[in-house]
Protein backbone atom coordinates (compact mmCIF):
# COMPACT_ATOMS: atom_id res chain seq x y z
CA UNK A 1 9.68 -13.24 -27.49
CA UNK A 2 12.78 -10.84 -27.16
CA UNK A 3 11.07 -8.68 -29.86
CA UNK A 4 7.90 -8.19 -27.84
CA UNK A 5 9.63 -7.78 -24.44
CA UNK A 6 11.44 -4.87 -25.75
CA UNK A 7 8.76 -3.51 -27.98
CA UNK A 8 7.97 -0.03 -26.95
CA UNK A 9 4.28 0.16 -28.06
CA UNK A 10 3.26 -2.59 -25.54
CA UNK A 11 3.12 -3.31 -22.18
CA UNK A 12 3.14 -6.61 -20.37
CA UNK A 13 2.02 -7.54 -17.30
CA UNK A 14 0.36 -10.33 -14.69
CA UNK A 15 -3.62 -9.65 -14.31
CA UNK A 16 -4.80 -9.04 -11.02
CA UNK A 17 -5.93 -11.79 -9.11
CA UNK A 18 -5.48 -14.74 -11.91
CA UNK A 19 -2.37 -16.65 -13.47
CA UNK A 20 -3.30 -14.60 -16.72
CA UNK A 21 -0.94 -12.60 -18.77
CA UNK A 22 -2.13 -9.41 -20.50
CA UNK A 23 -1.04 -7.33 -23.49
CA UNK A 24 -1.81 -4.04 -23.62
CA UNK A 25 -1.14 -0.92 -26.07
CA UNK A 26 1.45 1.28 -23.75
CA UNK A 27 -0.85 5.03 -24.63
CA UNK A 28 -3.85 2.95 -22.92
CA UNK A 29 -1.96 1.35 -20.12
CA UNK A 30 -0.70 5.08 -18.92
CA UNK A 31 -3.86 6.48 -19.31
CA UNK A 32 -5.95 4.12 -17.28
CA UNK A 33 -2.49 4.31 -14.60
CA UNK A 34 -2.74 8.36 -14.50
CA UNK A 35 -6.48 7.71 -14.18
CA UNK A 36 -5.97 5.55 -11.08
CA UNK A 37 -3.65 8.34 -10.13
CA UNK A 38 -6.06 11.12 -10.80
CA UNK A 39 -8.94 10.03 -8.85
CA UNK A 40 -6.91 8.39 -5.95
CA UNK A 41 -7.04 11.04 -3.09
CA UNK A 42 -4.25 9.78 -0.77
CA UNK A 43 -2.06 10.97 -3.80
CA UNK A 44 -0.93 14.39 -4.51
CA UNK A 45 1.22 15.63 -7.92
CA UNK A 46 4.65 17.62 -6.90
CA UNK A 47 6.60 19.41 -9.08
CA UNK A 48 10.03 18.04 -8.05
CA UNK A 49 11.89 14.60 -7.68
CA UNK A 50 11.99 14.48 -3.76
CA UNK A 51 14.46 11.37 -3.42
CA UNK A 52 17.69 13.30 -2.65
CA UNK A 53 15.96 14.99 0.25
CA UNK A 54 14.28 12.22 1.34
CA UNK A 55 17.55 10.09 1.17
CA UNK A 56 19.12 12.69 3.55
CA UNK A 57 16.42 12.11 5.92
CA UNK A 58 17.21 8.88 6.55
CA UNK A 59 21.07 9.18 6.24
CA UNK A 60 20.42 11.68 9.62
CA UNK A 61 18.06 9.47 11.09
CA UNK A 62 20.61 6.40 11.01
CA UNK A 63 23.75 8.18 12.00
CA UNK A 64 21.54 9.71 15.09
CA UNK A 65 20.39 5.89 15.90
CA UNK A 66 23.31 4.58 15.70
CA UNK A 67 25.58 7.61 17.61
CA UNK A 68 23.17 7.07 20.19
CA UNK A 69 23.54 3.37 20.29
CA UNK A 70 20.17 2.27 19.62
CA UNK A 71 21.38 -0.02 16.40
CA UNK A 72 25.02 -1.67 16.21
CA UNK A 73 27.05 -0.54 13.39
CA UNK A 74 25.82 -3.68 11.13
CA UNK A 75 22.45 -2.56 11.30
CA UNK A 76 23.95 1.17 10.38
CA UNK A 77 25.48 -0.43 7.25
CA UNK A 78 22.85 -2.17 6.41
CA UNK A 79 20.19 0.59 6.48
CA UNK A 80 22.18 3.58 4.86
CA UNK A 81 20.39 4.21 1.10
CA UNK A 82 22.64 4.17 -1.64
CA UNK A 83 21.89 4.44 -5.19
CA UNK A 84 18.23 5.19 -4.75
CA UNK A 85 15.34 6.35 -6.79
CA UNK A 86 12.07 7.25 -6.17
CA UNK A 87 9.14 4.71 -6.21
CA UNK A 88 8.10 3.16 -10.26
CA UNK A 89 4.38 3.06 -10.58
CA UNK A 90 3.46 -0.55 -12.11
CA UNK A 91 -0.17 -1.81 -12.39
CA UNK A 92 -1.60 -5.37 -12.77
CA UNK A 93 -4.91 -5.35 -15.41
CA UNK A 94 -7.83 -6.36 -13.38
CA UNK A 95 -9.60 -8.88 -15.41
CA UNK A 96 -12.62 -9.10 -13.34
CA UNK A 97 -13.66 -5.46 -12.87
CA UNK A 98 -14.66 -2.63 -14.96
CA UNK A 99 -14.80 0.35 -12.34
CA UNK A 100 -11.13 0.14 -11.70
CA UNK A 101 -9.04 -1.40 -14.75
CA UNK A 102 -6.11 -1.68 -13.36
CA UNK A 103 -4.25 -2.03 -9.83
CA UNK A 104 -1.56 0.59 -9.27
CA UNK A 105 1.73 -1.24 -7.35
CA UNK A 106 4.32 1.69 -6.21
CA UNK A 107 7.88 -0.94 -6.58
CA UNK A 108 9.79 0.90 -4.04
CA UNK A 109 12.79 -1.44 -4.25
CA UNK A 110 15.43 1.53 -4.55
CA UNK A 111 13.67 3.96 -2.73
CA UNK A 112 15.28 5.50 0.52
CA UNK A 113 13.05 4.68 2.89
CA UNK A 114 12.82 0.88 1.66
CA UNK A 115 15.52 -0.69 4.45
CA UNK A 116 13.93 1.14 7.41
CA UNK A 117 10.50 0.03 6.18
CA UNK A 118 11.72 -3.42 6.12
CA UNK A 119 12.77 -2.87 9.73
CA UNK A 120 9.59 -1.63 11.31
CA UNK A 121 7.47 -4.35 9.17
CA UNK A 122 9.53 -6.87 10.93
CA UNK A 123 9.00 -5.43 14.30
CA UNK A 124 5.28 -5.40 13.65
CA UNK A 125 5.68 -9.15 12.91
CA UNK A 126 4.72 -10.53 16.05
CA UNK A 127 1.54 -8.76 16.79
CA UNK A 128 -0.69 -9.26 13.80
CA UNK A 129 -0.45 -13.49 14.11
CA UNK A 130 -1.97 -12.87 17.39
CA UNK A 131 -5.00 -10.77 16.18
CA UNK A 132 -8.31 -12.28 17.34
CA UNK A 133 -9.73 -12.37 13.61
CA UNK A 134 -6.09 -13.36 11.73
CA UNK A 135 -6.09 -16.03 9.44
CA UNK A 136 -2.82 -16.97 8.18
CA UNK A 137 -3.77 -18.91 4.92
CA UNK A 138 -5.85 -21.70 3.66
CA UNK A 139 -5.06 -24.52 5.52
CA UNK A 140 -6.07 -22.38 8.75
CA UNK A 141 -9.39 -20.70 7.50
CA UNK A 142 -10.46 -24.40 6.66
CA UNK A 143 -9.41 -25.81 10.10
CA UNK A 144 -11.23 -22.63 11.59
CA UNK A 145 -14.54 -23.63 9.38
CA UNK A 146 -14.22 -26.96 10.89
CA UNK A 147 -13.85 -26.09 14.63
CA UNK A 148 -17.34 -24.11 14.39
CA UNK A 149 -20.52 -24.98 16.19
CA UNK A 150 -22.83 -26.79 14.84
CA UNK A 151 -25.97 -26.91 13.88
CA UNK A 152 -25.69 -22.94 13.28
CA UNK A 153 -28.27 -20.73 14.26
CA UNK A 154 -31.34 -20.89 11.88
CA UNK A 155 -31.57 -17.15 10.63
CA UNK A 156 -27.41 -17.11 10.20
CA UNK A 157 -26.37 -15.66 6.97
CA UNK A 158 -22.55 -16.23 5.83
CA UNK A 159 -20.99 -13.40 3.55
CA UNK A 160 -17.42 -11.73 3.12
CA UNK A 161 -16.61 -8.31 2.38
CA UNK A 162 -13.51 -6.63 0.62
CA UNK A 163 -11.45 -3.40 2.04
CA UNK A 164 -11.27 -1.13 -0.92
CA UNK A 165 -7.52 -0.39 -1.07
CA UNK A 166 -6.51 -1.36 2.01
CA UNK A 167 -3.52 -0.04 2.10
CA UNK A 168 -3.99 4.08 0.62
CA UNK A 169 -6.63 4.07 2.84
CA UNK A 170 -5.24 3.36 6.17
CA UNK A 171 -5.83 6.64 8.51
CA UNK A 172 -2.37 7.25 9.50
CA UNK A 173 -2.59 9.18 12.75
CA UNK A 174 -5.01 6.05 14.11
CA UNK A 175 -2.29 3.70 12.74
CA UNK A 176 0.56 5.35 14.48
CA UNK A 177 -1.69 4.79 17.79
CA UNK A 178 -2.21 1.74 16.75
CA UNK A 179 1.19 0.54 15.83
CA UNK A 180 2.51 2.12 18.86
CA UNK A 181 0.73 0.18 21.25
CA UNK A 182 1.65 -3.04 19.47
CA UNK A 183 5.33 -2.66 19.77
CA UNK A 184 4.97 -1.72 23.40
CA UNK A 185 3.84 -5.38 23.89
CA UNK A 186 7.01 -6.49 21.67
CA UNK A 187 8.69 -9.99 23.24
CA UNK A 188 12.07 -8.08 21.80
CA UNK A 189 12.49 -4.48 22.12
CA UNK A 190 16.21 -3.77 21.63
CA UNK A 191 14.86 -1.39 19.18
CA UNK A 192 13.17 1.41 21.62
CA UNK A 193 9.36 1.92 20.56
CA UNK A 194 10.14 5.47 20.15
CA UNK A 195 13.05 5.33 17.93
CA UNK A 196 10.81 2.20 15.66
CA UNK A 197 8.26 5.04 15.70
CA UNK A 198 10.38 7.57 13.96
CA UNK A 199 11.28 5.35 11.20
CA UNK A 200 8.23 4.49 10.17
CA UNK A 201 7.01 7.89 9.95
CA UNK A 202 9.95 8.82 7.80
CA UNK A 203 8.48 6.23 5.79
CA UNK A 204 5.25 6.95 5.36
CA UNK A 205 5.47 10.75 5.40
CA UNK A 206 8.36 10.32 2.58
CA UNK A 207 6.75 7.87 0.01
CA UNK A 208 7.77 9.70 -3.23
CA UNK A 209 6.86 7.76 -6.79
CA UNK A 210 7.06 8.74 -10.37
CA UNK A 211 5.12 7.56 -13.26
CA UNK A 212 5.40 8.72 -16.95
CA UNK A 213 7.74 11.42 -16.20
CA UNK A 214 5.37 13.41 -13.07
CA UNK A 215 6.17 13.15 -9.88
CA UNK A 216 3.83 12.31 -6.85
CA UNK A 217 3.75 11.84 -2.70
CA UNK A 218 1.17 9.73 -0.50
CA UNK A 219 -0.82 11.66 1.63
CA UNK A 220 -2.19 8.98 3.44
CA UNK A 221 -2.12 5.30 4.44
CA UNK A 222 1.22 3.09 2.73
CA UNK A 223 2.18 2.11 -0.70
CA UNK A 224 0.66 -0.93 -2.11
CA UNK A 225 4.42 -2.66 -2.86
CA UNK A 226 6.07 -1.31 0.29
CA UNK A 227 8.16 -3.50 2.36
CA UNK A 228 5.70 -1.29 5.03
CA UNK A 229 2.59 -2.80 3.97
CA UNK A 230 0.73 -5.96 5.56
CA UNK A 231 1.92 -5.69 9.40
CA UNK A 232 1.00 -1.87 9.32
CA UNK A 233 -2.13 -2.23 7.65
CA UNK A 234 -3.05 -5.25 9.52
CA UNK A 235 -2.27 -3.45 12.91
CA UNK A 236 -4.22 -0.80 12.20
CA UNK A 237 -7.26 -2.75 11.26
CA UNK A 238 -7.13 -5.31 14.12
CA UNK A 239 -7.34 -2.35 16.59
CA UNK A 240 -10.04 -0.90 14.13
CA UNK A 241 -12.21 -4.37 14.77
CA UNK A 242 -11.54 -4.25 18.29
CA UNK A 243 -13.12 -0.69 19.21
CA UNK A 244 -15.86 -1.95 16.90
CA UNK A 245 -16.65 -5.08 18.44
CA UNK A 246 -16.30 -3.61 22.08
CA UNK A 247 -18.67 -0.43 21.04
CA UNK A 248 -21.09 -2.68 19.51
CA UNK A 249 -24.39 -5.27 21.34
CA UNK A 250 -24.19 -7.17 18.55
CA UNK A 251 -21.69 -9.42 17.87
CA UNK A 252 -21.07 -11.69 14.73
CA UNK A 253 -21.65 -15.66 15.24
CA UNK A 254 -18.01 -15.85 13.49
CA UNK A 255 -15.56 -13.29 12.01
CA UNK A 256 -11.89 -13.50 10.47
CA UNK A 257 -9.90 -12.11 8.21
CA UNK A 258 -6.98 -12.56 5.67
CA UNK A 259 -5.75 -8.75 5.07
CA UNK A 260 -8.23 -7.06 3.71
CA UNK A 261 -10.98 -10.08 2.90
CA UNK A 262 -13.33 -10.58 5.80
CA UNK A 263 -15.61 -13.70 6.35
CA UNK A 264 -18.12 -13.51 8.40
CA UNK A 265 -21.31 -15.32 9.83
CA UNK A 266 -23.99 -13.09 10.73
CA UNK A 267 -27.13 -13.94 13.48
CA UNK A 268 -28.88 -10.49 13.97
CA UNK A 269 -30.71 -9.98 10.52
């Protein structure tokens, strides 16, 4: 087992979506991970390692917080990078798709952004729970299922549908709106809205990841891996359904969601 963990000619890693464990030759596990990379347009090659710069951001950032008493030296501590590095490009095999082989995971662990994004995900916290269409896991969809009228209507068809990346793909300027208006309604706003804002565009402007020696920065949306990841995307989209449903006559028969899986049951044809 030691032998094949440190083996360079292989790579091992979870499959997507199953308890399965998957082998691969390392030449075809980079190419099908530059691939994603390639074709992925919320992703853009640079020809430097940005992490210095970007760790100097948020060294400024902090000190200005915290000089103008908007976080308590703890939180100062706490949030200064040290020792960082940019994002590591991982992926998880997709067993059960062709299309897309693999599912790229940006492990920003070290990264200097990584304690700020933990912040604003946190502050995010309490407004996605109390999104009309959340569903918070198993136990809750099933207790939802069992709370619905019955009969249903005759001509009702039930279906779900899948956000392709959900994450990459999240508009940011229509998050930022979104976002903003969430932590306005914050029970807790000892962090100012304004100064919650600021770090999480320094963290999603700044997303910086290597991969086989090449460099790269997200144009759009967060990092699948982020510690910025659910509650953003999640606020984004439950303002998203809510200018749909209020610009639309029809209206589904029932609707929730679990991130980016949507079930639905549908009345008008």
């Amino acid at each position: 087992m030691r032998e094949l963990l440190y083996d360079p000619s292989i790579v091992i890693r979870p499959s997507d979506k199953s308890s399965g464990v998957v082998i691969m030759n390392t030449d075809d596990y980079k190419l099908e991970v530059e691939k994603e990379l390639n074709i992925n347009d919320t992703f853009n090659a640079i020809n430097k390692d940005l992490t210095q710069k970007n760790e100097n951001k948020v060294k400024k950032l902090i000190e200005n917080l915290c000089k103008r008493e908007r976080i308590d030296k703890d939180m100062k501590k706490y949030l200064l990078p040290k020792g960082t590095c940019p994002g590591k490009v991982q992926a998880n095999p997709k067993l059960h798709k062709k299309n897309h082989p693999v599912r790229t995971i940006i492990n920003g662990r070290n990264h200097p952004t990584e304690k700020i994004a933990e912040i604003v995900e946190n502050e995010l916290s309490e407004n996605v729970p109390n999104l009309p269409t959340y569903i918070k896991d198993t136990t809750d969809f099933l207790n939802k299922l069992n709370a619905i009228q019955q009969p249903l209507p005759d001509n009702a068809i039930m279906f779900c549908l899948d956000v392709t990346k959900l994450y990459p793909s999240v508009p940011r300027k229509e998050a930022r709106e979104a976002c903003k208006t969430a932590l306005e309604n914050r029970s807790d706003t000892s962090i100012p809205t304004e100064n919650v804002l600021k770090m999480m565009d320094l963290v999603i402007e700044n997303n910086n990841f290597s991969f086989n020696g090449k460099h790269f920065l997200q144009t759009e949306g967060t990092a699948i891996g982020s510690h910025l990841g659910r509650n953003y995307a999640c606020t984004y989209f439950g303002q998203w359904e809510e200018n749909l449903f209020q610009n639309s006559n029809l209206q589904p028969f029932s609707y929730w969601r679990y991130v980016d899986d949507i079930w639905r049951i549908w009345e008008h044809g």
